[in-house]
N, C-alpha and C. Protein backbone atom coordinates (compact mmCIF):
# COMPACT_ATOMS: atom_id res chain seq x y z
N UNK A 1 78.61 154.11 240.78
CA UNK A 1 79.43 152.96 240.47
C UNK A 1 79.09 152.50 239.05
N UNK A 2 79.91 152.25 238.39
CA UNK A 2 79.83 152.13 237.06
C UNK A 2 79.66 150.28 236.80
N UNK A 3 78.89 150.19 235.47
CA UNK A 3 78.21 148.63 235.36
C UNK A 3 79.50 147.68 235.59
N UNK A 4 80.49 148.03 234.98
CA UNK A 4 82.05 147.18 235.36
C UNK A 4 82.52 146.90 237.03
N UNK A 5 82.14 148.39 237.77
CA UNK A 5 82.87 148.10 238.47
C UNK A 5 81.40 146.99 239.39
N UNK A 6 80.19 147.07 239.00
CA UNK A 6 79.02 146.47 240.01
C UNK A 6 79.33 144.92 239.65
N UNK A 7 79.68 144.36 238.52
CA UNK A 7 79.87 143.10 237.83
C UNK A 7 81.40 142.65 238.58
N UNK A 8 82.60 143.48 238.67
CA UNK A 8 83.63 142.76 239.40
C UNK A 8 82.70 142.60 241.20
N UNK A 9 81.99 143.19 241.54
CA UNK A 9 81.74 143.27 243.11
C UNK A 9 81.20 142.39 243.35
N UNK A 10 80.06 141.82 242.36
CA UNK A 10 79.68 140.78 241.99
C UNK A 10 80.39 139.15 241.93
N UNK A 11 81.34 139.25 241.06
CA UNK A 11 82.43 138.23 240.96
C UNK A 11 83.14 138.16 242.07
N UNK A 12 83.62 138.93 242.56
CA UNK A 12 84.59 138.91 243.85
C UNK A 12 83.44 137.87 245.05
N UNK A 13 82.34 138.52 245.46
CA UNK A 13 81.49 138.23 246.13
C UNK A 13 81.69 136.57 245.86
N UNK A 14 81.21 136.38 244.91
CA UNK A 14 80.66 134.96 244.48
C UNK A 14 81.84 134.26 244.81
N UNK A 15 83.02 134.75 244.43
CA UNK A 15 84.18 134.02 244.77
C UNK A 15 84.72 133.68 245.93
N UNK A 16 84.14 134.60 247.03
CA UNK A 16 84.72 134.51 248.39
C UNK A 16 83.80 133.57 248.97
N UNK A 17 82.23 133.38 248.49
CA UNK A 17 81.14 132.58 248.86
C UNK A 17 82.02 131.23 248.68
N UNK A 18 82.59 130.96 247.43
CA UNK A 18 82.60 129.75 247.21
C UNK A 18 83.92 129.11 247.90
N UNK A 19 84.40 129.86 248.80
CA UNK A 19 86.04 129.19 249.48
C UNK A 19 85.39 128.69 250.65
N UNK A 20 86.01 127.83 250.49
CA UNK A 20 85.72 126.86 252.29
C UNK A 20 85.86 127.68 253.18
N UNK A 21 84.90 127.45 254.47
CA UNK A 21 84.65 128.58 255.50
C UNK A 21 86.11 128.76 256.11
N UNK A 22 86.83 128.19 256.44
CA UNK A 22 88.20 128.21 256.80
C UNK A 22 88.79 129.74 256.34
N UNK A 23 88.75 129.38 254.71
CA UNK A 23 90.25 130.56 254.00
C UNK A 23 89.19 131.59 254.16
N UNK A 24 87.53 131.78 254.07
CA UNK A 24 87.27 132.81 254.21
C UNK A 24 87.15 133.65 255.92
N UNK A 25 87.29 132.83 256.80
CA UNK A 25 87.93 133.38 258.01
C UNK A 25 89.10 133.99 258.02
N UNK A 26 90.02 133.26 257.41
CA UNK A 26 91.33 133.82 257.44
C UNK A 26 91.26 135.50 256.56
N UNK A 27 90.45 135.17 255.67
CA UNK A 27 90.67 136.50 254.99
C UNK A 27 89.80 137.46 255.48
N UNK A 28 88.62 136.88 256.00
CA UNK A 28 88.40 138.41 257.01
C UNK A 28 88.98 138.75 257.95
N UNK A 29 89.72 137.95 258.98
CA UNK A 29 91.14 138.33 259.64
C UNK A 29 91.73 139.03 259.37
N UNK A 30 92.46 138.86 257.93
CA UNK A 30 93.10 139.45 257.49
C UNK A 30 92.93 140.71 257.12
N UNK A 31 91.83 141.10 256.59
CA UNK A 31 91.12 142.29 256.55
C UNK A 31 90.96 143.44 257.82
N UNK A 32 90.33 142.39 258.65
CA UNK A 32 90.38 143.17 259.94
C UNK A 32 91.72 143.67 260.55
N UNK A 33 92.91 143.03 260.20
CA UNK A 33 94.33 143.59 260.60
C UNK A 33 94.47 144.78 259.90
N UNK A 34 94.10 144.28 258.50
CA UNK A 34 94.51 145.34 257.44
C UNK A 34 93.82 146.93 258.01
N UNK A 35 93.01 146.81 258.07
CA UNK A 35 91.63 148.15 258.55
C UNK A 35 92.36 148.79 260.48
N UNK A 36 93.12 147.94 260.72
CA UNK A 36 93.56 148.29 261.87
C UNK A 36 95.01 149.46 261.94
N UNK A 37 95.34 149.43 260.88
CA UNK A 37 96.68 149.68 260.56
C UNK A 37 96.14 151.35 259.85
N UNK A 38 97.39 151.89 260.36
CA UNK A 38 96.93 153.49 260.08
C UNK A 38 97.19 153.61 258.45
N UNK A 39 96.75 154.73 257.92
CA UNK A 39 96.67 155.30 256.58
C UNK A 39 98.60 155.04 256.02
N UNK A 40 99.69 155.69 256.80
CA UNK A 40 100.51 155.32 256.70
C UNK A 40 101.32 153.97 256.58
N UNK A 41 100.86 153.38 257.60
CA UNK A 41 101.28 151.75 257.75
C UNK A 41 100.45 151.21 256.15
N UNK A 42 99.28 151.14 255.87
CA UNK A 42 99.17 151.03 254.89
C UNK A 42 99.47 151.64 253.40
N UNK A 43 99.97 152.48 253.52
CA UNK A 43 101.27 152.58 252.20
C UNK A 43 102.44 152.10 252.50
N UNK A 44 103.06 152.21 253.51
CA UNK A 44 104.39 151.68 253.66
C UNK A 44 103.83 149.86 252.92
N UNK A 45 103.13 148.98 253.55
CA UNK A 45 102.78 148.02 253.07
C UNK A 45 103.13 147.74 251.50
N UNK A 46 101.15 149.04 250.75
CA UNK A 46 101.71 149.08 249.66
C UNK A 46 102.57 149.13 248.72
N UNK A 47 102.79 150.40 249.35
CA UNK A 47 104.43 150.79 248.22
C UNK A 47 105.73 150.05 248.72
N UNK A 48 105.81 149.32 249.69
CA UNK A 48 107.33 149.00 249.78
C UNK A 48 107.63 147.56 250.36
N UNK A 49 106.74 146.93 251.41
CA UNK A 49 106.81 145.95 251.73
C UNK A 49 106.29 144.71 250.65
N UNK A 50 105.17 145.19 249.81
CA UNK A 50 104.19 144.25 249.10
C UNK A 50 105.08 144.03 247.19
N UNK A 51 105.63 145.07 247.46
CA UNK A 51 106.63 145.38 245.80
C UNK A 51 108.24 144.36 246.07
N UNK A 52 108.46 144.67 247.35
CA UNK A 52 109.80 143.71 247.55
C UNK A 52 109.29 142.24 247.79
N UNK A 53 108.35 141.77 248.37
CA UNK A 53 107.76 140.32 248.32
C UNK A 53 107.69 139.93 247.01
N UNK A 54 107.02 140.64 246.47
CA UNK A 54 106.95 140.10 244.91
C UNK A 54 108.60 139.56 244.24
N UNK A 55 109.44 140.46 244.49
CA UNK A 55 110.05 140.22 243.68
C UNK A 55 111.54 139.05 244.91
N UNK A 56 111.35 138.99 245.49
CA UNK A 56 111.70 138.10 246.21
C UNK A 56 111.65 136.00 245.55
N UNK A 57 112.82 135.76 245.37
CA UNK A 57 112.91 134.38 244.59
C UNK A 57 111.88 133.39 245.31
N UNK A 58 111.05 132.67 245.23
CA UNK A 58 110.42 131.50 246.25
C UNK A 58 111.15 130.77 246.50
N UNK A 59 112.71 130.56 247.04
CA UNK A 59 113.14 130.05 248.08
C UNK A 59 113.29 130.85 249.71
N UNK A 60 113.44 132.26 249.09
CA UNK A 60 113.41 133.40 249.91
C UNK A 60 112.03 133.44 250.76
N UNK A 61 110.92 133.32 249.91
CA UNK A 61 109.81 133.76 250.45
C UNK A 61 109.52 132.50 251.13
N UNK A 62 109.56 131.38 250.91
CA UNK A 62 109.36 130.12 252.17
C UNK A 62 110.03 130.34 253.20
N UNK A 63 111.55 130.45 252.92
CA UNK A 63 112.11 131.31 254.14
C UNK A 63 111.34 132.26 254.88
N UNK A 64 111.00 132.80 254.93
CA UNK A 64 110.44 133.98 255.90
C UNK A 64 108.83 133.56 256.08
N UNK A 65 108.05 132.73 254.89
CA UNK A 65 107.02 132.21 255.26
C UNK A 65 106.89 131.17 256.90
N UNK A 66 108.42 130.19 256.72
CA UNK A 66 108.00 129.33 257.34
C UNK A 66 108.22 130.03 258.91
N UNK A 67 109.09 131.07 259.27
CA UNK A 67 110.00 132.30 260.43
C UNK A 67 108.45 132.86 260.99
N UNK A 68 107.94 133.29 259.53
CA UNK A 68 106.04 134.17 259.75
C UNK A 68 105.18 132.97 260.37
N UNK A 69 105.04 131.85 260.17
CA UNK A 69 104.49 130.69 260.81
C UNK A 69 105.16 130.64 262.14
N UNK A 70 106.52 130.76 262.51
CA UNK A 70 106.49 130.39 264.33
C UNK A 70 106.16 131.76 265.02
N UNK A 71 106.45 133.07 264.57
CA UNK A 71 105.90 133.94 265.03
C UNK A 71 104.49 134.32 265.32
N UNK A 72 103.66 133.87 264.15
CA UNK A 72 102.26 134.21 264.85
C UNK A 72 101.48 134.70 265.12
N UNK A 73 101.06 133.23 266.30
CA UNK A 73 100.23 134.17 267.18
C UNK A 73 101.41 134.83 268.18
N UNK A 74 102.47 134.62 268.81
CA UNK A 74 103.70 135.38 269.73
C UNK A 74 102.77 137.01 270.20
N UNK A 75 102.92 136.99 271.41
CA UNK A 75 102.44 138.29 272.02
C UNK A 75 104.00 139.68 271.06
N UNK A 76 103.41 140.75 271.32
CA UNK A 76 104.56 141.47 270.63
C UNK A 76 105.97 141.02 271.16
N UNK A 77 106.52 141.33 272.20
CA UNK A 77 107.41 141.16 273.02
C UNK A 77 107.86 139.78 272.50
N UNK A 78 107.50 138.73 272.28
CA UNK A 78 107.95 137.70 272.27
C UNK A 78 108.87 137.42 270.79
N UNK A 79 107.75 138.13 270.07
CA UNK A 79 108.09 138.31 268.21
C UNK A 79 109.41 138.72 268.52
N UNK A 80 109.41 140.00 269.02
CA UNK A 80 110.55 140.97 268.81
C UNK A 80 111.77 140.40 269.40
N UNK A 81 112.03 139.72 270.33
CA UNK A 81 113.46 138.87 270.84
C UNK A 81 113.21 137.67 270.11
N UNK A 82 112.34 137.17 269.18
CA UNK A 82 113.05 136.44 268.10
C UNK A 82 113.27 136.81 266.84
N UNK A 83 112.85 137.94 266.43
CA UNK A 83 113.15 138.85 265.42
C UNK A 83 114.85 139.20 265.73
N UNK A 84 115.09 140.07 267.02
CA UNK A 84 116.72 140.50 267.23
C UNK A 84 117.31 138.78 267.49
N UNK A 85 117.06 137.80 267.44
CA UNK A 85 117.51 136.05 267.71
C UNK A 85 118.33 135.93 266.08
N UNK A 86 120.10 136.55 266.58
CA UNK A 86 120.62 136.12 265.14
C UNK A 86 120.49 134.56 264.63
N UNK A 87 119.78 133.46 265.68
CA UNK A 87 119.91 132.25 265.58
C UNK A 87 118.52 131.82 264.41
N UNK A 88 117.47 132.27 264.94
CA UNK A 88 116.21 132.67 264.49
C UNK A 88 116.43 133.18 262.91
N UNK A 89 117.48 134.22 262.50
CA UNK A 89 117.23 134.56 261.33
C UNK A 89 118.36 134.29 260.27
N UNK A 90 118.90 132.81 260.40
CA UNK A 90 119.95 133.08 260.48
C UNK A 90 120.33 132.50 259.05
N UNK A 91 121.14 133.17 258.10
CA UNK A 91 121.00 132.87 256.54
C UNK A 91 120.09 133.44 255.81
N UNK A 92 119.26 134.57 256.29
CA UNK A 92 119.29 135.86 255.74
C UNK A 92 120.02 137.13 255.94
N UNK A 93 119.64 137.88 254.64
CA UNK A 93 120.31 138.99 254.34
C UNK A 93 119.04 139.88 255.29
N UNK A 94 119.83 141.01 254.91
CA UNK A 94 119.47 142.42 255.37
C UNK A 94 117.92 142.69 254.93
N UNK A 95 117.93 142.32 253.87
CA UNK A 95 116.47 143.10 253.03
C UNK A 95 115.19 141.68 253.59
N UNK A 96 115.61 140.59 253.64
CA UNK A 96 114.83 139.66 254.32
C UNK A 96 114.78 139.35 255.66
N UNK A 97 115.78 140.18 256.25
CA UNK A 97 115.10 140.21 258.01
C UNK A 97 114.11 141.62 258.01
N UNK A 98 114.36 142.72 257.04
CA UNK A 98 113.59 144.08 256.76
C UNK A 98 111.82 143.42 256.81
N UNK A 99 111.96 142.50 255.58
CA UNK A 99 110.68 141.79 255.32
C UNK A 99 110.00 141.11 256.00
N UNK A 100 110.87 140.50 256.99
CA UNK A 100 110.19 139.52 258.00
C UNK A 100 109.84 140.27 259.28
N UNK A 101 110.23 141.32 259.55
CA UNK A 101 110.08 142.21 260.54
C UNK A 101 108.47 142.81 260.30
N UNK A 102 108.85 143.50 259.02
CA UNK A 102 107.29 144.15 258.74
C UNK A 102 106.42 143.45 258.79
N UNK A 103 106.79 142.39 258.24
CA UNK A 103 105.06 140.90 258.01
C UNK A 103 104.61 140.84 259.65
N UNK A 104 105.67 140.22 260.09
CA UNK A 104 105.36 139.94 261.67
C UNK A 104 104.65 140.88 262.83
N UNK A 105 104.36 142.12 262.17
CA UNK A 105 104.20 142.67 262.99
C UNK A 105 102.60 143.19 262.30
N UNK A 106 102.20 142.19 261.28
CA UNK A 106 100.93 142.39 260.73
C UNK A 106 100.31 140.89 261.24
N UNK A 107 100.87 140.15 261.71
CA UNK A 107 100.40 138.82 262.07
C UNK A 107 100.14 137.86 261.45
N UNK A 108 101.00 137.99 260.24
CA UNK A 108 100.44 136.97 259.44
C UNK A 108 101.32 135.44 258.90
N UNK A 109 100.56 134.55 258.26
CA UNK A 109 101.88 133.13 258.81
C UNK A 109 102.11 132.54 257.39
N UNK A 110 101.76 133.84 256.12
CA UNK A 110 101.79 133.17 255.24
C UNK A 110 101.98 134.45 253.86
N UNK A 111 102.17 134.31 253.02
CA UNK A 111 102.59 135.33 251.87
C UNK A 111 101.33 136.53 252.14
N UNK A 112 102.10 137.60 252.21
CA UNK A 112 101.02 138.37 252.30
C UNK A 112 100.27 138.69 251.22
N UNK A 113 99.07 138.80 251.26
CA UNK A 113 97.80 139.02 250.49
C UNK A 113 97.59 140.61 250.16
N UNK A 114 97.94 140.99 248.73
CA UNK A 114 97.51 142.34 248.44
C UNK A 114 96.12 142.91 249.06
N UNK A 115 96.20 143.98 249.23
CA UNK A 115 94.84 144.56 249.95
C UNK A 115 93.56 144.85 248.85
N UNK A 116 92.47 144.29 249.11
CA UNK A 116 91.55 144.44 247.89
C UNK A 116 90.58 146.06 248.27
N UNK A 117 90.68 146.58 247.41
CA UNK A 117 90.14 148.05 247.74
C UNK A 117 88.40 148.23 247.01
């Protein structure tokens, strides 16, 4: 490991020390989902789900933030008949029920978090 990369591992560290125990639960959660998800599921993420979030307007992304908040915790089954709920999604397009589908089925209730490698 090279002196750059021991000094970011360093910084990162220090940085996660210093978040209230809360967000750093959440982000080992989050981690632990992430690590759960096969080699594939995690590129699909990368390359396609995490590139269209970005570029998604922030009225869009509260939209589907606040949809990712009632879903949840929802057992699968439950997600998924409010995912097909045209009432549930209703005043999005195509590419933002795409988006809200994939998030939901990573569990998460809030902008998804790039994966730190």
């Amino acid at each position: 490991m090279s002196p750059d990369e021991k000094k970011n591992i360093l910084r990162e560290r220090q940085q996660f020390r210093s978040l209230p125990p809360q967000r750093q639960q959440d982000l080992r959660d989050k981690y632990q989902t992430w690590r759960k998800l096969s080699p594939e599921q995690q590129n699909h993420i990368k390359n396609d789900v995490l590139p269209r979030w970005k570029q998604l307007p922030p009225q869009r992304q509260r939209a589907i933030q606040q949809r990712l908040g009632v879903l949840k915790s929802m057992p699968e089954s439950a997600r998924n008949r409010y995912l097909d709920n045209p009432e549930f999604t209703r005043g999005m397009n195509d590419e933002d029920r795409a988006t809200l589908r994939d998030l939901s089925h990573l569990h998460v209730g809030g902008s998804p978090d790039p994966p730190s490698e």
